[in-house]
PDB file of N, CA and C in Angstrom:
ATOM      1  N   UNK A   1      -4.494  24.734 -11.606  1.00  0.00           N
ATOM      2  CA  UNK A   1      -4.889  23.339 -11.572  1.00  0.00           C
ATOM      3  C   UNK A   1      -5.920  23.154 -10.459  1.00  0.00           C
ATOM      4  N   UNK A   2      -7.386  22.574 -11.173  1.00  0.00           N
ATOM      5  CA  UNK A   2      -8.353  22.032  -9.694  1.00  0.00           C
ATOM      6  C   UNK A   2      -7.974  21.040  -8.998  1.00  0.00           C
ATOM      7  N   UNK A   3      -8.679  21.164  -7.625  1.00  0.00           N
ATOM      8  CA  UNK A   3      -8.710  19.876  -7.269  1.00  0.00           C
ATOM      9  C   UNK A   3      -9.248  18.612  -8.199  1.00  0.00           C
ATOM     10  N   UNK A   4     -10.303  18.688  -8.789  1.00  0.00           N
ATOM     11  CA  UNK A   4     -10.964  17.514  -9.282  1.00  0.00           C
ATOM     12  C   UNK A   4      -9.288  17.233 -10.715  1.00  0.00           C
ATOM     13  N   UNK A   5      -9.070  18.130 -11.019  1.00  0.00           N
ATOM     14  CA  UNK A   5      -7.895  17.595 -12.045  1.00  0.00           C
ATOM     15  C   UNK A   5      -6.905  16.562 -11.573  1.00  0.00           C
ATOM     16  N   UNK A   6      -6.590  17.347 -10.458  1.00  0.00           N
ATOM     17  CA  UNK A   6      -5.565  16.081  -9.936  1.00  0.00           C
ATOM     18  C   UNK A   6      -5.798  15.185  -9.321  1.00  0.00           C
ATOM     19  N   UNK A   7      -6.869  14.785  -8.987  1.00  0.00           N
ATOM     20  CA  UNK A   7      -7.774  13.281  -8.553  1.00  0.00           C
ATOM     21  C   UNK A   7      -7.927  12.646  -9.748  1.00  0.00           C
ATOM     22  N   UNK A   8      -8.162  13.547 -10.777  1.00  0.00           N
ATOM     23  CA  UNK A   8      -7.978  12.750 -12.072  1.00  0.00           C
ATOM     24  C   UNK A   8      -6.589  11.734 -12.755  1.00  0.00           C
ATOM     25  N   UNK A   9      -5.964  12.687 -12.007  1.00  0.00           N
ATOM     26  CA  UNK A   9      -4.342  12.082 -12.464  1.00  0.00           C
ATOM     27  C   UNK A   9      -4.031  10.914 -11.464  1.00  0.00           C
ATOM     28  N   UNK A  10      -4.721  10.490 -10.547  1.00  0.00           N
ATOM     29  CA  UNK A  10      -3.970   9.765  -9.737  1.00  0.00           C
ATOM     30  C   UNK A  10      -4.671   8.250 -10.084  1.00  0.00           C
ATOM     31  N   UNK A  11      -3.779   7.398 -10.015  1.00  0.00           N
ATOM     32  CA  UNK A  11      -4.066   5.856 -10.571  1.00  0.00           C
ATOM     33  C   UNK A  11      -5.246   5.969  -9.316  1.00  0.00           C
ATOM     34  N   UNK A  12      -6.071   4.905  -9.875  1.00  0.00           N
ATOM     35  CA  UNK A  12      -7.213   3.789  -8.915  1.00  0.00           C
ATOM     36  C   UNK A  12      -6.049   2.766  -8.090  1.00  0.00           C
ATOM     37  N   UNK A  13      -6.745   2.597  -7.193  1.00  0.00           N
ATOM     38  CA  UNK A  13      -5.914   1.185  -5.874  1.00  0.00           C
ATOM     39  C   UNK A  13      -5.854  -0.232  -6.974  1.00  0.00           C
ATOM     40  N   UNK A  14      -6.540  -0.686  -7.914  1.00  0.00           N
ATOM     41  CA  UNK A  14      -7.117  -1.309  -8.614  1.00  0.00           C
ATOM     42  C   UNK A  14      -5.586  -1.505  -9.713  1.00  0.00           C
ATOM     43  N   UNK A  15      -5.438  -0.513 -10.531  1.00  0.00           N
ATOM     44  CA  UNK A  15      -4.829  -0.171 -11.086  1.00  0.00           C
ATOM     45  C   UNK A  15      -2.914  -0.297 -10.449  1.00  0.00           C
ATOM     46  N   UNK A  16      -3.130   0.187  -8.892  1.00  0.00           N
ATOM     47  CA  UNK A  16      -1.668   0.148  -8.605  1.00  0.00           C
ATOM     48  C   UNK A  16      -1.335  -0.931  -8.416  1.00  0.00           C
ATOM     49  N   UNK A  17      -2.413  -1.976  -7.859  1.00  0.00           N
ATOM     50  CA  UNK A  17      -2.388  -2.916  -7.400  1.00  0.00           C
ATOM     51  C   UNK A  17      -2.117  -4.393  -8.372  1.00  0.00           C
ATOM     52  N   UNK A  18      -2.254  -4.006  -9.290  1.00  0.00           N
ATOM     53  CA  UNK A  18      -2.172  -4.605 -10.804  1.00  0.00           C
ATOM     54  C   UNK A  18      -0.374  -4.256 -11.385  1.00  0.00           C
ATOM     55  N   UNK A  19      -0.216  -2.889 -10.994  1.00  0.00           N
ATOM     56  CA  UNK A  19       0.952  -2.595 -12.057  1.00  0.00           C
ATOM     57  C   UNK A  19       2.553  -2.735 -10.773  1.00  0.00           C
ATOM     58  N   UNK A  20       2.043  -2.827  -9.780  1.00  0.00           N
ATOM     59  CA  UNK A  20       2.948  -3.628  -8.410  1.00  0.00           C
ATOM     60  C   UNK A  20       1.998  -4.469  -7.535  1.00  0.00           C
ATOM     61  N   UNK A  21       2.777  -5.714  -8.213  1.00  0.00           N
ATOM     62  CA  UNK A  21       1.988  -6.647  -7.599  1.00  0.00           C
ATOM     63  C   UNK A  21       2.375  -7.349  -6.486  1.00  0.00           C
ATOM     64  N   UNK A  22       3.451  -6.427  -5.958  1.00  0.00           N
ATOM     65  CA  UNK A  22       3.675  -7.549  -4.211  1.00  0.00           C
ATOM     66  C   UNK A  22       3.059  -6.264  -3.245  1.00  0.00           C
ATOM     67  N   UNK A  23       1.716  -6.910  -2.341  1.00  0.00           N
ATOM     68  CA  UNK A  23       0.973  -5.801  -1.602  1.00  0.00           C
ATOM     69  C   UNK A  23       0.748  -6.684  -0.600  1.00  0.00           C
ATOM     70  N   UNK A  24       0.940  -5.531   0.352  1.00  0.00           N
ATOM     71  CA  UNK A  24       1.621  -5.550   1.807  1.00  0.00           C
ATOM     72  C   UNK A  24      -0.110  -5.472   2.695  1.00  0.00           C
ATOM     73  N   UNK A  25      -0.619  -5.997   3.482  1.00  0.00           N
ATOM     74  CA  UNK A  25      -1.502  -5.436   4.210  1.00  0.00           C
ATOM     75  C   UNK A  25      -1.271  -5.348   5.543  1.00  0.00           C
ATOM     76  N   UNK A  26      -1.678  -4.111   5.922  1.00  0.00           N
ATOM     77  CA  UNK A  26      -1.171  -3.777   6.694  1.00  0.00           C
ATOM     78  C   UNK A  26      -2.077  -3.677   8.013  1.00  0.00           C
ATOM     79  N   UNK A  27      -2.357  -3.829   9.282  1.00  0.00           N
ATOM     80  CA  UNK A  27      -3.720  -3.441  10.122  1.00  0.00           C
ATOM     81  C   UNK A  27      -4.087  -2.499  10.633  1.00  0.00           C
ATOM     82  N   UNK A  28      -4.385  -1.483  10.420  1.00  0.00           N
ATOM     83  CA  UNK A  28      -4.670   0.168  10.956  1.00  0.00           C
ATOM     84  C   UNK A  28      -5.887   0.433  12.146  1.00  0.00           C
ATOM     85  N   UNK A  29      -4.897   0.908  13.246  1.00  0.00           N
ATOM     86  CA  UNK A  29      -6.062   0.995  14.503  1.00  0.00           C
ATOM     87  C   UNK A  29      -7.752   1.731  14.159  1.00  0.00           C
ATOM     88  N   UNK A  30      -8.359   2.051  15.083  1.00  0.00           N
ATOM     89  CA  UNK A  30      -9.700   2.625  15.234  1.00  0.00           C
ATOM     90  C   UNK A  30      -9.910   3.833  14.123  1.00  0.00           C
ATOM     91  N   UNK A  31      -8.678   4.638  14.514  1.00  0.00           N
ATOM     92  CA  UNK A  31      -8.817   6.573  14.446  1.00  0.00           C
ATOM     93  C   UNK A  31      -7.831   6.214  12.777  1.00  0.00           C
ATOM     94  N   UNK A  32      -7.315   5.237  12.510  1.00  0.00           N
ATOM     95  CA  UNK A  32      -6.078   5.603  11.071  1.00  0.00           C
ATOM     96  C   UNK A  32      -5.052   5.415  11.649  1.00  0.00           C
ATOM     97  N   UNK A  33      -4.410   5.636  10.300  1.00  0.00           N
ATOM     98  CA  UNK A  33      -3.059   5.405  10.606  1.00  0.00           C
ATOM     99  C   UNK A  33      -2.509   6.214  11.568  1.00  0.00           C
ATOM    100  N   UNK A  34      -1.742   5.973  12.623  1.00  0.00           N
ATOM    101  CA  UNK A  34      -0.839   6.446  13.426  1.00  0.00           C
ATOM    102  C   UNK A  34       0.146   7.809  12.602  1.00  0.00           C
ATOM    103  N   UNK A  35       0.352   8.834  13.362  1.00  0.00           N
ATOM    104  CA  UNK A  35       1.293   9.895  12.973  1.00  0.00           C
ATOM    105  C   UNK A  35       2.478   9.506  13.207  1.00  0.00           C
ATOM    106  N   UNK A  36       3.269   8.742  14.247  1.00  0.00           N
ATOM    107  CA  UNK A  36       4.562   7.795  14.189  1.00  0.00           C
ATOM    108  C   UNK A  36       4.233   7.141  12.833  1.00  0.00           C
ATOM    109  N   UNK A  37       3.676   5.990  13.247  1.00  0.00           N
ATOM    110  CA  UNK A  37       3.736   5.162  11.806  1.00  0.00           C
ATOM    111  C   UNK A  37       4.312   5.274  10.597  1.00  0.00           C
ATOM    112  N   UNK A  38       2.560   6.728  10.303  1.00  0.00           N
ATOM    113  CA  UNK A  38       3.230   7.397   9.352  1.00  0.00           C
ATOM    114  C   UNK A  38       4.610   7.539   8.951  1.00  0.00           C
ATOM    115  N   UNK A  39       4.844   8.394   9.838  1.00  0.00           N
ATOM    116  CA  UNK A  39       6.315   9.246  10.077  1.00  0.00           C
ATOM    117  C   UNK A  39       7.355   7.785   9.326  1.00  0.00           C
ATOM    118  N   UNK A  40       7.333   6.760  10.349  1.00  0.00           N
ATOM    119  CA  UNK A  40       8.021   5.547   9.615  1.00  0.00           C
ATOM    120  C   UNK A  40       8.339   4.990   8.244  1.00  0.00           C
ATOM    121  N   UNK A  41       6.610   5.093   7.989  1.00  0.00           N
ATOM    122  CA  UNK A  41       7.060   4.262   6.562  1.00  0.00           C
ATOM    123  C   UNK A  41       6.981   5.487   5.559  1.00  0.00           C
ATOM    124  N   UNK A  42       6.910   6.660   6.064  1.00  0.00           N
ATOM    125  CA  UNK A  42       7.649   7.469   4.593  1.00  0.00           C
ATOM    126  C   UNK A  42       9.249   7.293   4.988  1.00  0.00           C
ATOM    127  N   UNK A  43       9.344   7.298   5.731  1.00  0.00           N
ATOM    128  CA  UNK A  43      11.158   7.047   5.792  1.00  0.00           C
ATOM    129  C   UNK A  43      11.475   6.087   5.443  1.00  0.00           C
ATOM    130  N   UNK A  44      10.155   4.889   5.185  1.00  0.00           N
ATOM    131  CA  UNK A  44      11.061   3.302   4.645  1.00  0.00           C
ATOM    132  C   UNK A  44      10.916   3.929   3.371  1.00  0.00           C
ATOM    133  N   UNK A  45      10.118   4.034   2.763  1.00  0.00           N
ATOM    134  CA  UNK A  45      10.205   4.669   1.132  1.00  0.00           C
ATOM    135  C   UNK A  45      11.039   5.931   0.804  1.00  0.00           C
ATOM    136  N   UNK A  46      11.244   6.500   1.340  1.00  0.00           N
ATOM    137  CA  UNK A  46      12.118   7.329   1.197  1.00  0.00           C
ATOM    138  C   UNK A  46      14.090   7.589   1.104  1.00  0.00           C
ATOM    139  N   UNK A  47      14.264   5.958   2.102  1.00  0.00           N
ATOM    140  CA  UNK A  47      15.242   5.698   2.397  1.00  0.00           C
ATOM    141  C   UNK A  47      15.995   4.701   1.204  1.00  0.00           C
ATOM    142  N   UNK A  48      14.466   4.277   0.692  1.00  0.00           N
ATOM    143  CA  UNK A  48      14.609   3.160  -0.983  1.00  0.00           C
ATOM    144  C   UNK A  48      14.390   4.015  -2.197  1.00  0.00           C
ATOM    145  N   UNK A  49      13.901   5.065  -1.986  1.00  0.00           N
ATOM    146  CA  UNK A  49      14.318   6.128  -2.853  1.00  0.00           C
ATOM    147  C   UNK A  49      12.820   5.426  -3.688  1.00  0.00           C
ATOM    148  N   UNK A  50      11.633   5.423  -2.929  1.00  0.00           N
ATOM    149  CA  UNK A  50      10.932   4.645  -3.721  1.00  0.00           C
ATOM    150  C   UNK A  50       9.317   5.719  -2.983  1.00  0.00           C
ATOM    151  N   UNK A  51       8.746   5.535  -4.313  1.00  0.00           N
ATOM    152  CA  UNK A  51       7.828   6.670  -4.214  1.00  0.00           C
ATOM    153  C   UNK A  51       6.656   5.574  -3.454  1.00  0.00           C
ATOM    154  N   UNK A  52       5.577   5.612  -2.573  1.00  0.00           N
ATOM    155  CA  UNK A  52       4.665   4.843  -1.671  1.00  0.00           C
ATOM    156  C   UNK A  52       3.369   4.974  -2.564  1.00  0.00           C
ATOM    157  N   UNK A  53       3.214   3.451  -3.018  1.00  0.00           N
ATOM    158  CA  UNK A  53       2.264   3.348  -4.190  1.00  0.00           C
ATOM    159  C   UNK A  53       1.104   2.260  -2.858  1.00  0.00           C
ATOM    160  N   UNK A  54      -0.306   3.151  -3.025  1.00  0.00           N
ATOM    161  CA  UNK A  54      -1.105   2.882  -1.827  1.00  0.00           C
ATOM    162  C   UNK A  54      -2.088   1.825  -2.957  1.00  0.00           C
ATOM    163  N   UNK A  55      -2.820   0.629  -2.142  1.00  0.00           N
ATOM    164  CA  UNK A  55      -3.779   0.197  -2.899  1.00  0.00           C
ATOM    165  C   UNK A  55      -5.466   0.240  -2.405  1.00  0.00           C
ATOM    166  N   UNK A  56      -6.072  -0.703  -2.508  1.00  0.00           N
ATOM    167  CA  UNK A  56      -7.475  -0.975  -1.420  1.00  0.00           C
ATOM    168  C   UNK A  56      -7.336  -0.456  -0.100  1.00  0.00           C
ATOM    169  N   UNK A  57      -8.214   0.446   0.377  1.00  0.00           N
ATOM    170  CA  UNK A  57      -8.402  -0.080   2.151  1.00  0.00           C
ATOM    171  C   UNK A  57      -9.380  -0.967   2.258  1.00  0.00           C
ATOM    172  N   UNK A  58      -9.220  -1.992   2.624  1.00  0.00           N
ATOM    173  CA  UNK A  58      -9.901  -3.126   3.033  1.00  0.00           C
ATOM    174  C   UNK A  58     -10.547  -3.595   4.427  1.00  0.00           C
ATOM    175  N   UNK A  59     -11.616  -3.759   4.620  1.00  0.00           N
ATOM    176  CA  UNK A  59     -12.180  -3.950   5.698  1.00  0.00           C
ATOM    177  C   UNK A  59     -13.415  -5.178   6.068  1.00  0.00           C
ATOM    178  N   UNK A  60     -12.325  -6.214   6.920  1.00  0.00           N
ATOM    179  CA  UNK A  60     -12.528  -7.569   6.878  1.00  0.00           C
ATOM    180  C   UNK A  60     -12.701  -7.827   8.526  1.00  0.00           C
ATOM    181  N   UNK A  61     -13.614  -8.513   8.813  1.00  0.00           N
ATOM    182  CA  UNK A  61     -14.027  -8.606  10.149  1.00  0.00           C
ATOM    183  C   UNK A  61     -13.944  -7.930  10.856  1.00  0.00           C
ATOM    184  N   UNK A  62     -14.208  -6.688  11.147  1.00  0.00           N
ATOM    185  CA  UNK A  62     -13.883  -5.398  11.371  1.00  0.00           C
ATOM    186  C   UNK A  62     -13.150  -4.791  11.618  1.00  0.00           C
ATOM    187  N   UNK A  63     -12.184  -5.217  10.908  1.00  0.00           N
ATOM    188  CA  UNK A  63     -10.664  -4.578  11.013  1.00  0.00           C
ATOM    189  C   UNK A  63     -10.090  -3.701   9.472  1.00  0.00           C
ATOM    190  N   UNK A  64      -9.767  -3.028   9.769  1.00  0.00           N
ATOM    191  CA  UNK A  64      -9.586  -1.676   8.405  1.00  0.00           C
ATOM    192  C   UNK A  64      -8.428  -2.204   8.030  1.00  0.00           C
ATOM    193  N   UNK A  65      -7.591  -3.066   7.015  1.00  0.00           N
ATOM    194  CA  UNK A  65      -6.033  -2.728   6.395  1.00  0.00           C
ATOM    195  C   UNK A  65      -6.115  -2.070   5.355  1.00  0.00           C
ATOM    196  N   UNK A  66      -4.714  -1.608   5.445  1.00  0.00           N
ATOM    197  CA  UNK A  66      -4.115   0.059   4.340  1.00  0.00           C
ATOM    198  C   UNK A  66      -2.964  -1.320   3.998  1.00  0.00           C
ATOM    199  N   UNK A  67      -3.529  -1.235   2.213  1.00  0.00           N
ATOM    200  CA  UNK A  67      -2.598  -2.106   1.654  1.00  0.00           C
ATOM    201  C   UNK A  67      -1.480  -1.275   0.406  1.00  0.00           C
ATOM    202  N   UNK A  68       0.097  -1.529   0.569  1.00  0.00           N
ATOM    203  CA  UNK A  68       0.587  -0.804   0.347  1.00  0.00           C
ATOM    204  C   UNK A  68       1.635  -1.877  -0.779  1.00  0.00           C
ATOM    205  N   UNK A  69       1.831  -1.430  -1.755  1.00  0.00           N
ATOM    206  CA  UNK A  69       2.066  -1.920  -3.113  1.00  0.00           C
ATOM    207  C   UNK A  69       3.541  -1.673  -3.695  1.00  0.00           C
ATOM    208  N   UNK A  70       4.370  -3.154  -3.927  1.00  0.00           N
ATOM    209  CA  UNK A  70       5.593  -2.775  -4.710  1.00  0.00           C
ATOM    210  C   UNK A  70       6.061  -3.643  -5.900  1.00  0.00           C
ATOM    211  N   UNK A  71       6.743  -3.302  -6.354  1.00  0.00           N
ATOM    212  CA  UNK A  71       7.281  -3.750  -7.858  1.00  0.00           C
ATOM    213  C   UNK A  71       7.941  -4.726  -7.534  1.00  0.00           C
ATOM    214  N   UNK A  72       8.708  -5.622  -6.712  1.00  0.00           N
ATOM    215  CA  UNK A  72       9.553  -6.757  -5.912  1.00  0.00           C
ATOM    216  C   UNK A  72       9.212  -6.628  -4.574  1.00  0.00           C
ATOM    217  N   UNK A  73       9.277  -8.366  -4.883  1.00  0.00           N
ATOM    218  CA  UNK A  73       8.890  -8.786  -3.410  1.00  0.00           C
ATOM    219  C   UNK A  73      10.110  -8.536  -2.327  1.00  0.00           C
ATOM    220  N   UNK A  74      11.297  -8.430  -2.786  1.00  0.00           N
ATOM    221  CA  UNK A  74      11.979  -8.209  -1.467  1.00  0.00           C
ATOM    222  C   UNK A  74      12.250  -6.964  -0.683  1.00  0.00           C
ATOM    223  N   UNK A  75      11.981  -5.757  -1.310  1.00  0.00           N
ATOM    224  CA  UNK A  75      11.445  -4.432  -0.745  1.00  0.00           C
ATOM    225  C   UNK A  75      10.209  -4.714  -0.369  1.00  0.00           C
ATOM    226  N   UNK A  76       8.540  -5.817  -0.680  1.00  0.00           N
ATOM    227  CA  UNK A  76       7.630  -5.896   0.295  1.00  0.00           C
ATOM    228  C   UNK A  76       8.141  -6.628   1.412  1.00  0.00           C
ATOM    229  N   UNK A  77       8.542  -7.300   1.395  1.00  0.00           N
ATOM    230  CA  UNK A  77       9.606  -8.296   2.806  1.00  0.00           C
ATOM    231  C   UNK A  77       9.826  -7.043   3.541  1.00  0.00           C
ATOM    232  N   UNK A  78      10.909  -6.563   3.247  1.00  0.00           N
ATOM    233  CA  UNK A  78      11.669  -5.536   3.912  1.00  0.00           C
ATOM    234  C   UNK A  78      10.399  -4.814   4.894  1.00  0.00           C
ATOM    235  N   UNK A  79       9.803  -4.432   4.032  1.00  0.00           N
ATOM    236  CA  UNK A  79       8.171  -3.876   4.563  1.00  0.00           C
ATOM    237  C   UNK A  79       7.570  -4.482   5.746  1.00  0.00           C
ATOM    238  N   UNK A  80       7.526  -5.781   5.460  1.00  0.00           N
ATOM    239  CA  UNK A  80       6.887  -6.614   6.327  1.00  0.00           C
ATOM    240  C   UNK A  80       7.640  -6.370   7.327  1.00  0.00           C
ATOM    241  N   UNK A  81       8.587  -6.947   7.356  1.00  0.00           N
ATOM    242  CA  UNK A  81      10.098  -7.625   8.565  1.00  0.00           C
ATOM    243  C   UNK A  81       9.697  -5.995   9.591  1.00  0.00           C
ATOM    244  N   UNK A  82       9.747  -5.160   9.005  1.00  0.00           N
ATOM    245  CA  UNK A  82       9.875  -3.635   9.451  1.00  0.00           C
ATOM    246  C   UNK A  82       8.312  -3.330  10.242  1.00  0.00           C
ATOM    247  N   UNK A  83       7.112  -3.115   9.761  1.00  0.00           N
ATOM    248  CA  UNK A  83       6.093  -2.930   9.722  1.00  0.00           C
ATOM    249  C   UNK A  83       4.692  -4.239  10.476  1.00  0.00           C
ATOM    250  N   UNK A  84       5.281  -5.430  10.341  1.00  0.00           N
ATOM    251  CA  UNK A  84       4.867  -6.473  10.589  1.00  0.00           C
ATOM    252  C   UNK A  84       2.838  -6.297   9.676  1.00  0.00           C
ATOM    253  N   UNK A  85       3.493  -6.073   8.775  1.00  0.00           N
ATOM    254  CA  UNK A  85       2.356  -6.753   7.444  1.00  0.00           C
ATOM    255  C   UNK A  85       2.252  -7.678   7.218  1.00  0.00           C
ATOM    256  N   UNK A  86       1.095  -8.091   6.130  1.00  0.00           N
ATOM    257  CA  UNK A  86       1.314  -9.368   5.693  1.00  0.00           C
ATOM    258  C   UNK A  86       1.109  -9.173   4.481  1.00  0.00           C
ATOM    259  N   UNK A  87       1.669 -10.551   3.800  1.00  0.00           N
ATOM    260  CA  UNK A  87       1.618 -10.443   2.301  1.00  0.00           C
ATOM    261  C   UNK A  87       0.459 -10.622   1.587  1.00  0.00           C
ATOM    262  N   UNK A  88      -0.473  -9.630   0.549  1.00  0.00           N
ATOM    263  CA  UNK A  88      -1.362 -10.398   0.308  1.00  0.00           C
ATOM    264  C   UNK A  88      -1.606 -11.092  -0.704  1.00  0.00           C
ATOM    265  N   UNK A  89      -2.033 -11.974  -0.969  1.00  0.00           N
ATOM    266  CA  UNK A  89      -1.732 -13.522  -1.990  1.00  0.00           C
ATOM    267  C   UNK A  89      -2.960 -13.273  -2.761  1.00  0.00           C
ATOM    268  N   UNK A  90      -3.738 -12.232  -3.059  1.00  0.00           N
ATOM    269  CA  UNK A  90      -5.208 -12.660  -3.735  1.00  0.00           C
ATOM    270  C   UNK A  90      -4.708 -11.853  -5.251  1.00  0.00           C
ATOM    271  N   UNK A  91      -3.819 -10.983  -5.315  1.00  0.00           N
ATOM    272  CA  UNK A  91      -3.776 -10.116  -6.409  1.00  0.00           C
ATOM    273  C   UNK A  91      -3.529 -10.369  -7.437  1.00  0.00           C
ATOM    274  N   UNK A  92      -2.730 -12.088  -7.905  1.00  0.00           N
ATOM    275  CA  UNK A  92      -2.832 -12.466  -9.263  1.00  0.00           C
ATOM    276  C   UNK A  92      -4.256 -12.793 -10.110  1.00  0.00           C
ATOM    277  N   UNK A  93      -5.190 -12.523  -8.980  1.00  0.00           N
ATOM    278  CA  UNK A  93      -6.217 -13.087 -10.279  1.00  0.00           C
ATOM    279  C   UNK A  93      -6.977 -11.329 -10.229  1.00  0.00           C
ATOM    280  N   UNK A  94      -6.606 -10.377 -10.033  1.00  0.00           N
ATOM    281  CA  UNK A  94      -6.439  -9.109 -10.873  1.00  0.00           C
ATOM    282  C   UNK A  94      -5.872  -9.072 -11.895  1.00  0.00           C
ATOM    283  N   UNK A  95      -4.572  -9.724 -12.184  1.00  0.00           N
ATOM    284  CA  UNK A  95      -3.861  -8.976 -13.169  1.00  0.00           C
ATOM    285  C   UNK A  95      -4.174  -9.443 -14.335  1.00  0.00           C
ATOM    286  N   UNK A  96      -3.617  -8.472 -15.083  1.00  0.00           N
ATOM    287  CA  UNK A  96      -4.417  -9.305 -16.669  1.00  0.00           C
ATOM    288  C   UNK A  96      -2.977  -9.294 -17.757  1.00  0.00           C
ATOM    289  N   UNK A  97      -3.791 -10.210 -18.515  1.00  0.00           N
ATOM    290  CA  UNK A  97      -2.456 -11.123 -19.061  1.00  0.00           C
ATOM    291  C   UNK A  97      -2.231 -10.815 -20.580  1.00  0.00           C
TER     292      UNK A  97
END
């Protein structure tokens, strides 16, 4: 299997962001995400037995967020409460009906 194959297989941010629609944004320093961090929120997904569905990185007044995507809003809560994200409210007029 190539690399380019399995870039093929992997959904667009677009796409995840559409098929779980409660997304978390999150604010990511200078250098990326933190290696703690990291370390964290695979253990929040991991601990929900829930695979980490990534969407847009977004970059708004010069600040980079890593927006991170779920199927119910009260596992994105959980996210938040944990992570101190925010919710982002723009993604219903993605989805299609």
């Amino acid at each position: 299997m190539t690399l380019a194959s399995l870039a093929r297989r992997r959904a667009a941010p677009g796409t995840i962001e559409r098929k779980y629609p409660h997304v978390v944004e999150l604010a990511i320093g200078k250098y990326g995400l933190d290696v703690g961090l990291g370390r964290r929120i695979m253990h929040f997904h991991n601990s929900r037995h829930t695979k980490p569905r990534h969407g847009h990185i977004v970059l708004r007044e010069g600040q980079t967020f890593y927006r991170w995507c779920f199927s119910d809003l009260a596992t994105a809560h959980a996210f938040i409460e944990q992570f101190a994200g925010s919710l982002y409210e723009g993604v219903a007029m993605f989805r299609k009906t």
